[in-house]
PDB file of N, CA and C in Angstrom:
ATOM      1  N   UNK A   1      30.294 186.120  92.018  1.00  0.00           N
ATOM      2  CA  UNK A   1      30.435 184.853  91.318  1.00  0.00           C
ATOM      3  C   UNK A   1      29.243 184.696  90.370  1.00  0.00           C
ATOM      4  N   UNK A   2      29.617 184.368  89.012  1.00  0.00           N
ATOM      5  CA  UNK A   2      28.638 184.038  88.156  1.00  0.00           C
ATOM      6  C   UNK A   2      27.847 183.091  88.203  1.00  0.00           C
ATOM      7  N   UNK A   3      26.839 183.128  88.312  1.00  0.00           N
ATOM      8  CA  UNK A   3      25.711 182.238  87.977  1.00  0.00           C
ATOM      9  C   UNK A   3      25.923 180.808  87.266  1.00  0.00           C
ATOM     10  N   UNK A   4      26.389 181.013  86.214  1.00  0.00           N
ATOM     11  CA  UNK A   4      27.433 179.680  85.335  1.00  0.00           C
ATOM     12  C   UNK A   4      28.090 179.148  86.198  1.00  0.00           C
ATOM     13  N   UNK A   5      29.069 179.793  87.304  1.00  0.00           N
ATOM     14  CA  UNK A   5      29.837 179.036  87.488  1.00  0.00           C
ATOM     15  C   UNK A   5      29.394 178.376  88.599  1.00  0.00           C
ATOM     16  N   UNK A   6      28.660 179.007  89.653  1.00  0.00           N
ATOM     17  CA  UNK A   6      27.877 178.299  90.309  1.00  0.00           C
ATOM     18  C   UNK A   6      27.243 176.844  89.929  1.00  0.00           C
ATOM     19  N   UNK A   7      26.377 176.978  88.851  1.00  0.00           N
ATOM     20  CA  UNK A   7      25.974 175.680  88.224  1.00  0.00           C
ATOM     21  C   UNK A   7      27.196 174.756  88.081  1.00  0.00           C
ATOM     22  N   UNK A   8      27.923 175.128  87.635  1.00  0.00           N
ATOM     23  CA  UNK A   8      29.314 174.430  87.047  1.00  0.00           C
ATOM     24  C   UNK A   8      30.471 173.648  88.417  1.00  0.00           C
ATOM     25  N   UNK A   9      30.423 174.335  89.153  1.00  0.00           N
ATOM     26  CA  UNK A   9      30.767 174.191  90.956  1.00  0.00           C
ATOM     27  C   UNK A   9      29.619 172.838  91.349  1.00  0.00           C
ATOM     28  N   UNK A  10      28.341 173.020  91.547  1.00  0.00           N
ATOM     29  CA  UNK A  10      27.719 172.484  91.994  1.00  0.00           C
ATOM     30  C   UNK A  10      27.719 170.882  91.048  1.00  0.00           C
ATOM     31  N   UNK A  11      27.860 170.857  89.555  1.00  0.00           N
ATOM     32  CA  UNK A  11      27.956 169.588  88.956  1.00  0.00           C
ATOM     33  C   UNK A  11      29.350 168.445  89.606  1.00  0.00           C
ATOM     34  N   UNK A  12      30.587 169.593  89.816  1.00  0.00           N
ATOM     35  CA  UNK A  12      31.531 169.574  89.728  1.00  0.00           C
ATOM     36  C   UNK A  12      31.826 168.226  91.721  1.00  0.00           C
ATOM     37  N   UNK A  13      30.733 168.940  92.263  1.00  0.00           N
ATOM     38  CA  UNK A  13      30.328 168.140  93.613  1.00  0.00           C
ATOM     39  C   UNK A  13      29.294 167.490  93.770  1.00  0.00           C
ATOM     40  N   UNK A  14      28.984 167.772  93.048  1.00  0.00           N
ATOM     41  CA  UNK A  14      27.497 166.356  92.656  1.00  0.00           C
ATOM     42  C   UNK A  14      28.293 165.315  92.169  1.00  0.00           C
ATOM     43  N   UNK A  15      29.155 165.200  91.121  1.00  0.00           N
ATOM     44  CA  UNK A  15      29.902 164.094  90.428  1.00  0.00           C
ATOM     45  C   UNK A  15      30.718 163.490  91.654  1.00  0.00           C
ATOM     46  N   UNK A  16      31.370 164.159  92.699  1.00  0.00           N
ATOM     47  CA  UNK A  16      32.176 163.563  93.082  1.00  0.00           C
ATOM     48  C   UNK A  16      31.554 162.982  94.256  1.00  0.00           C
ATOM     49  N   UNK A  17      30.765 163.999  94.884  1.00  0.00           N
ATOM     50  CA  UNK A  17      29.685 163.066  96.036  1.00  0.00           C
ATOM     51  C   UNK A  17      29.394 161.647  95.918  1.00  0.00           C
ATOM     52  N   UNK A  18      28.413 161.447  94.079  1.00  0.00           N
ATOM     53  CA  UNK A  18      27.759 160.854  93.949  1.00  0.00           C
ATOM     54  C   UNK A  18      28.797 159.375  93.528  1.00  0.00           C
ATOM     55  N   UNK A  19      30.615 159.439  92.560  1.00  0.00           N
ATOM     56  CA  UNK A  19      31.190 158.562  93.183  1.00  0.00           C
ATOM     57  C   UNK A  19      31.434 158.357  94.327  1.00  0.00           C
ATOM     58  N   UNK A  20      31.442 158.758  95.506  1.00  0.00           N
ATOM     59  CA  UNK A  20      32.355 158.363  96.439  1.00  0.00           C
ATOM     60  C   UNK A  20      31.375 157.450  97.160  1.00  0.00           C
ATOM     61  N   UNK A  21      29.835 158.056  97.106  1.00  0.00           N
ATOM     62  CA  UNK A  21      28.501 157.285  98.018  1.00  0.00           C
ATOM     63  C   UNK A  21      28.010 156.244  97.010  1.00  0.00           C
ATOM     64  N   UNK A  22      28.402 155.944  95.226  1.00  0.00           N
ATOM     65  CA  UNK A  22      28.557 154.740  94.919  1.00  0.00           C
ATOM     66  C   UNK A  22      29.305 153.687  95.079  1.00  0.00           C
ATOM     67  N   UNK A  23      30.463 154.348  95.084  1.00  0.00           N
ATOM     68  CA  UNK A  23      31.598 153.331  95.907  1.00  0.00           C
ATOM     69  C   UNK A  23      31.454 152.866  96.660  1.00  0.00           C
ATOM     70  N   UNK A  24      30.924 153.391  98.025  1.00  0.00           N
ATOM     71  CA  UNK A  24      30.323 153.062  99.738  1.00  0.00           C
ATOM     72  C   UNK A  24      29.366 151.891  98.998  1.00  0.00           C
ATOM     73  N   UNK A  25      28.916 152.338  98.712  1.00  0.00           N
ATOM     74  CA  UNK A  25      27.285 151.098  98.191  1.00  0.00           C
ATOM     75  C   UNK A  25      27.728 149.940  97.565  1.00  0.00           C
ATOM     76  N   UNK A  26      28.180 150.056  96.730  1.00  0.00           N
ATOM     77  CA  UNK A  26      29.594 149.195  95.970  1.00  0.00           C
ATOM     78  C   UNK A  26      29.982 148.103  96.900  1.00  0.00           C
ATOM     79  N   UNK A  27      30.922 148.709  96.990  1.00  0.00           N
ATOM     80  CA  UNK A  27      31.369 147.769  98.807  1.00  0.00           C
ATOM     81  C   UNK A  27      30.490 147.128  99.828  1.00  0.00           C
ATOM     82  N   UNK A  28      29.545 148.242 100.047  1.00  0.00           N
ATOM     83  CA  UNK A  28      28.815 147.811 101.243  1.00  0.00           C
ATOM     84  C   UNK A  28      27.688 146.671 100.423  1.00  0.00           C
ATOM     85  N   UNK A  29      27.711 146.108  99.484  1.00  0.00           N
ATOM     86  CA  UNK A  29      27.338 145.186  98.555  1.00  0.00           C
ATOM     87  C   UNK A  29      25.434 145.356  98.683  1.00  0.00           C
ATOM     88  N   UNK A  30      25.399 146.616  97.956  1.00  0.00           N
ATOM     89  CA  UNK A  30      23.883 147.517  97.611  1.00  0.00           C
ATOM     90  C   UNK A  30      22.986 147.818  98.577  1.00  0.00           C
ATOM     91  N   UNK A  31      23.464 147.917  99.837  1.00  0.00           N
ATOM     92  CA  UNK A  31      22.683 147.878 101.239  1.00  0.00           C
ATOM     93  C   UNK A  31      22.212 149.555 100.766  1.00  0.00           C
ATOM     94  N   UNK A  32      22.672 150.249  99.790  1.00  0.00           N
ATOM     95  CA  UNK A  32      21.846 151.791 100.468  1.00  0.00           C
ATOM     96  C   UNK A  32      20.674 151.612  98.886  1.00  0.00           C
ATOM     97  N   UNK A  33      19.796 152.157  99.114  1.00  0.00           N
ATOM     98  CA  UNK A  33      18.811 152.114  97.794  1.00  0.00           C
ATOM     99  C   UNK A  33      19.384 153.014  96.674  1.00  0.00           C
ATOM    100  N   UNK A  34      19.595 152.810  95.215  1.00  0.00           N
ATOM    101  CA  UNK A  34      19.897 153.722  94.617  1.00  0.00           C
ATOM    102  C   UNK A  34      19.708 155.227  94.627  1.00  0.00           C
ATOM    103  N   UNK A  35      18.126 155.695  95.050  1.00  0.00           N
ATOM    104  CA  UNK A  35      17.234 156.834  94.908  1.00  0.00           C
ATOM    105  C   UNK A  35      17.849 157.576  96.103  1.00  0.00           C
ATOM    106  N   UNK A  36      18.390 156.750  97.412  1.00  0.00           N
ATOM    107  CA  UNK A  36      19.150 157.730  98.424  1.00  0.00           C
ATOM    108  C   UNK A  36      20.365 157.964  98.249  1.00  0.00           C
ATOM    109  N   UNK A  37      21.242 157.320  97.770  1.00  0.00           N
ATOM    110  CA  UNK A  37      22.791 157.797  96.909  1.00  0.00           C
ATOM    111  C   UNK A  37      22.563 159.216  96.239  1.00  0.00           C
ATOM    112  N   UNK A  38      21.149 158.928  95.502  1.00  0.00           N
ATOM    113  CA  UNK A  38      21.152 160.004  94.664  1.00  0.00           C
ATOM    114  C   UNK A  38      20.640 161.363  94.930  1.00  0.00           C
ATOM    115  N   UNK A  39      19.515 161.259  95.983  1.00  0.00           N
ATOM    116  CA  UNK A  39      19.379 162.268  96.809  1.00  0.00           C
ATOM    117  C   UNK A  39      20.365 162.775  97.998  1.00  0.00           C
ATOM    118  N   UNK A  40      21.362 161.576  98.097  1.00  0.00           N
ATOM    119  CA  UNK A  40      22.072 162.378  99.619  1.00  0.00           C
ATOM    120  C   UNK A  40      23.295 163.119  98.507  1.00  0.00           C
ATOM    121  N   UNK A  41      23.841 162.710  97.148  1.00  0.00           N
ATOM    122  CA  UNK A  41      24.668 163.385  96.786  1.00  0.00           C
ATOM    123  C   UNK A  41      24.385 164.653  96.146  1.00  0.00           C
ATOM    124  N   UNK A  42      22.606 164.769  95.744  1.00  0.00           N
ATOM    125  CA  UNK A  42      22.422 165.749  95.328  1.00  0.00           C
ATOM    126  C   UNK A  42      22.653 167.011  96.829  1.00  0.00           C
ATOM    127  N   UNK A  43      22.147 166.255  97.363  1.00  0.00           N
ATOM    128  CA  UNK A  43      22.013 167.589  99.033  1.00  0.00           C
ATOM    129  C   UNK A  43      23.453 167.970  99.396  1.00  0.00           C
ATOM    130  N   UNK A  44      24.424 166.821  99.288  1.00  0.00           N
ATOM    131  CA  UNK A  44      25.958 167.091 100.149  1.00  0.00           C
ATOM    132  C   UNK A  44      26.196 167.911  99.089  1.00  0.00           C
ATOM    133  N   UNK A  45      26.152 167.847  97.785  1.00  0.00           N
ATOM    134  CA  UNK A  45      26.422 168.940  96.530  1.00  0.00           C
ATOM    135  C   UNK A  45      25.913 170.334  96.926  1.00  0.00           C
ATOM    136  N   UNK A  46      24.866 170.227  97.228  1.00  0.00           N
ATOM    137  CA  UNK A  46      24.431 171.827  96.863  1.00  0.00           C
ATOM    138  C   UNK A  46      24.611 172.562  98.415  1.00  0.00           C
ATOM    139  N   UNK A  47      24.751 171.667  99.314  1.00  0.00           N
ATOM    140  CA  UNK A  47      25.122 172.336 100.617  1.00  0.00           C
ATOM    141  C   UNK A  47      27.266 172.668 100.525  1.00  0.00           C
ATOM    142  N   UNK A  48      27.813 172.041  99.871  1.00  0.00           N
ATOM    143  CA  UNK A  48      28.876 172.261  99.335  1.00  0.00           C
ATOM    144  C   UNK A  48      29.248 173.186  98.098  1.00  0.00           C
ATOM    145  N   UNK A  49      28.182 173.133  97.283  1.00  0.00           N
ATOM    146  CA  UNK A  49      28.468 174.516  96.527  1.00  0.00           C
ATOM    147  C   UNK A  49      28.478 176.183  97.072  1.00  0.00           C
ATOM    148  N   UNK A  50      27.072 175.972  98.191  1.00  0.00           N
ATOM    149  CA  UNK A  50      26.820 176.839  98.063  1.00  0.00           C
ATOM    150  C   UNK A  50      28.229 177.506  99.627  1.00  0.00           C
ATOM    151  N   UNK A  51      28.295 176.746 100.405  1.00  0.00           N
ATOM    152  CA  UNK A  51      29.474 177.140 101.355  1.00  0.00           C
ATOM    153  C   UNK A  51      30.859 177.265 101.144  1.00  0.00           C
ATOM    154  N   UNK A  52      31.216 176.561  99.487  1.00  0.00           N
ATOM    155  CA  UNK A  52      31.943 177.077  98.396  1.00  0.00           C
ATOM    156  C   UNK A  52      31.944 178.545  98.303  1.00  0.00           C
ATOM    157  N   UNK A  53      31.047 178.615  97.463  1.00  0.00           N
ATOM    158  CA  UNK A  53      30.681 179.979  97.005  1.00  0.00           C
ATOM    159  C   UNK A  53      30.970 180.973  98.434  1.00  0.00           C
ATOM    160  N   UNK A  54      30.019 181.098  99.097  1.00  0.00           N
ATOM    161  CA  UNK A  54      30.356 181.648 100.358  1.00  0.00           C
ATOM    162  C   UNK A  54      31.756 181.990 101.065  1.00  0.00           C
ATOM    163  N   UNK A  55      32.753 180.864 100.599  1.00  0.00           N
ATOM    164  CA  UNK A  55      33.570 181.570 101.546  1.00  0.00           C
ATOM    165  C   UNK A  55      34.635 182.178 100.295  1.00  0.00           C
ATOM    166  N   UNK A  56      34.660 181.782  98.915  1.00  0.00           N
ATOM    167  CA  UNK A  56      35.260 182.864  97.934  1.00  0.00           C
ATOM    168  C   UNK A  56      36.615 182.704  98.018  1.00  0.00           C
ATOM    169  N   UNK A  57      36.917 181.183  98.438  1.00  0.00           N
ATOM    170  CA  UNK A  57      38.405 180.876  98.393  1.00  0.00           C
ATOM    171  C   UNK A  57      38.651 180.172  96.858  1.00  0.00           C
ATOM    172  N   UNK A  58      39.921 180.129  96.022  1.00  0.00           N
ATOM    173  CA  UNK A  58      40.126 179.485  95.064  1.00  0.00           C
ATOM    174  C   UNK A  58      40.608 178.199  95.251  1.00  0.00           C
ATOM    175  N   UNK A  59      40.034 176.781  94.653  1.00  0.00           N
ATOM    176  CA  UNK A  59      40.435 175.918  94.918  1.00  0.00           C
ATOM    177  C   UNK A  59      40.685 175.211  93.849  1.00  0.00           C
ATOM    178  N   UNK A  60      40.872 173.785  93.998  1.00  0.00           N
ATOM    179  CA  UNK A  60      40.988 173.027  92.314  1.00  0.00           C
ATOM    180  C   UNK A  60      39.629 172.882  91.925  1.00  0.00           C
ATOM    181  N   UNK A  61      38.384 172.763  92.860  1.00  0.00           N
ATOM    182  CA  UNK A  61      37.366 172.444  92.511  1.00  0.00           C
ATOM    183  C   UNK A  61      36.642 173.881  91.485  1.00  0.00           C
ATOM    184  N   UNK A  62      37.381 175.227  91.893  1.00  0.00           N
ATOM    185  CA  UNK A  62      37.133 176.326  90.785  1.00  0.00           C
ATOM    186  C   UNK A  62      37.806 175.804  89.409  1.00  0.00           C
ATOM    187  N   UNK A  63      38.690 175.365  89.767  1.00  0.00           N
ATOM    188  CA  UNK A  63      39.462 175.564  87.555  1.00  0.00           C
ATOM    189  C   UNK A  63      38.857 174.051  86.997  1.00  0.00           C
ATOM    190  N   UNK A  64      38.144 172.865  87.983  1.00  0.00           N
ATOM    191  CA  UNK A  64      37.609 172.013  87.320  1.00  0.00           C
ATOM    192  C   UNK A  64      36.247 172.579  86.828  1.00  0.00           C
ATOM    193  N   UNK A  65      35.442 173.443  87.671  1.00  0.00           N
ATOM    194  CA  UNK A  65      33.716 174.284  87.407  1.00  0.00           C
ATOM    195  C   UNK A  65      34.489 175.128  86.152  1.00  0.00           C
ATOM    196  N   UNK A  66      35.365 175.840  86.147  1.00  0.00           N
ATOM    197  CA  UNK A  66      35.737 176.663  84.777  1.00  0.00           C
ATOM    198  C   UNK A  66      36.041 175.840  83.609  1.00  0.00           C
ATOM    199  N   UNK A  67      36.400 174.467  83.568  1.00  0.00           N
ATOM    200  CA  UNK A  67      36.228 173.956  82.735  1.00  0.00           C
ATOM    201  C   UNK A  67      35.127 173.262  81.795  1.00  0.00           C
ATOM    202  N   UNK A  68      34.078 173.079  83.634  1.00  0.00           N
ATOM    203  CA  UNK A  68      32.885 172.765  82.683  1.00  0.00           C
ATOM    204  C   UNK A  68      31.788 173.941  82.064  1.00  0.00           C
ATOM    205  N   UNK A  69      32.469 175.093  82.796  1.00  0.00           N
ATOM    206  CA  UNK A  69      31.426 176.641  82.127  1.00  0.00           C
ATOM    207  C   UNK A  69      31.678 176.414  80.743  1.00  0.00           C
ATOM    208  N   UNK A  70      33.398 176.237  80.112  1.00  0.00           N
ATOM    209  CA  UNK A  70      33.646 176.408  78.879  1.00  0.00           C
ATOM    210  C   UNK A  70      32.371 175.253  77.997  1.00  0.00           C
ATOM    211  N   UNK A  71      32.012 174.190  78.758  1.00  0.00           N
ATOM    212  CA  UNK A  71      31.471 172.959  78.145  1.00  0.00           C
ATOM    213  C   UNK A  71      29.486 173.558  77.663  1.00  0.00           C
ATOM    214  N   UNK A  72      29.433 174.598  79.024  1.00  0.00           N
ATOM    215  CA  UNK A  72      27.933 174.544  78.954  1.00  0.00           C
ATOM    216  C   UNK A  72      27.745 175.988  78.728  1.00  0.00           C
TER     217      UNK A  72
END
């Protein structure tokens, strides 16, 4: 797996982490601090890219990262 796409994988679960734990916060009417949203989605991202990568299955979350390789 390319390097690109790796990066591209990992944005691809950073974005969606980081809605789903704004949403939670959202709702939960701002009880989590911004700076930990943003650190816990950076970590659930890159512990999800990289066990992505690892297991070398094709998913939708590959042809959305191939779309953003074309971008970067």
């Amino acid at each position: 797996m390319q390097k690109k796409h790796k990066i591209a994988l990992f944005l691809v679960y950073f974005i969606l982490f980081l809605a789903i734990l704004s949403m939670i916060d959202y709702y939960g009417y701002y009880i989590i601090p911004a700076s930990v949203v943003f650190a816990g989605s950076f970590i659930a991202a890159l512990i999800a890219a990289l066990l992505h990568a690892k297991s070398k299955k094709k998913t939708k979350a590959d042809e959305l990262a191939k779309e953003i390789e074309e971008i970067i």
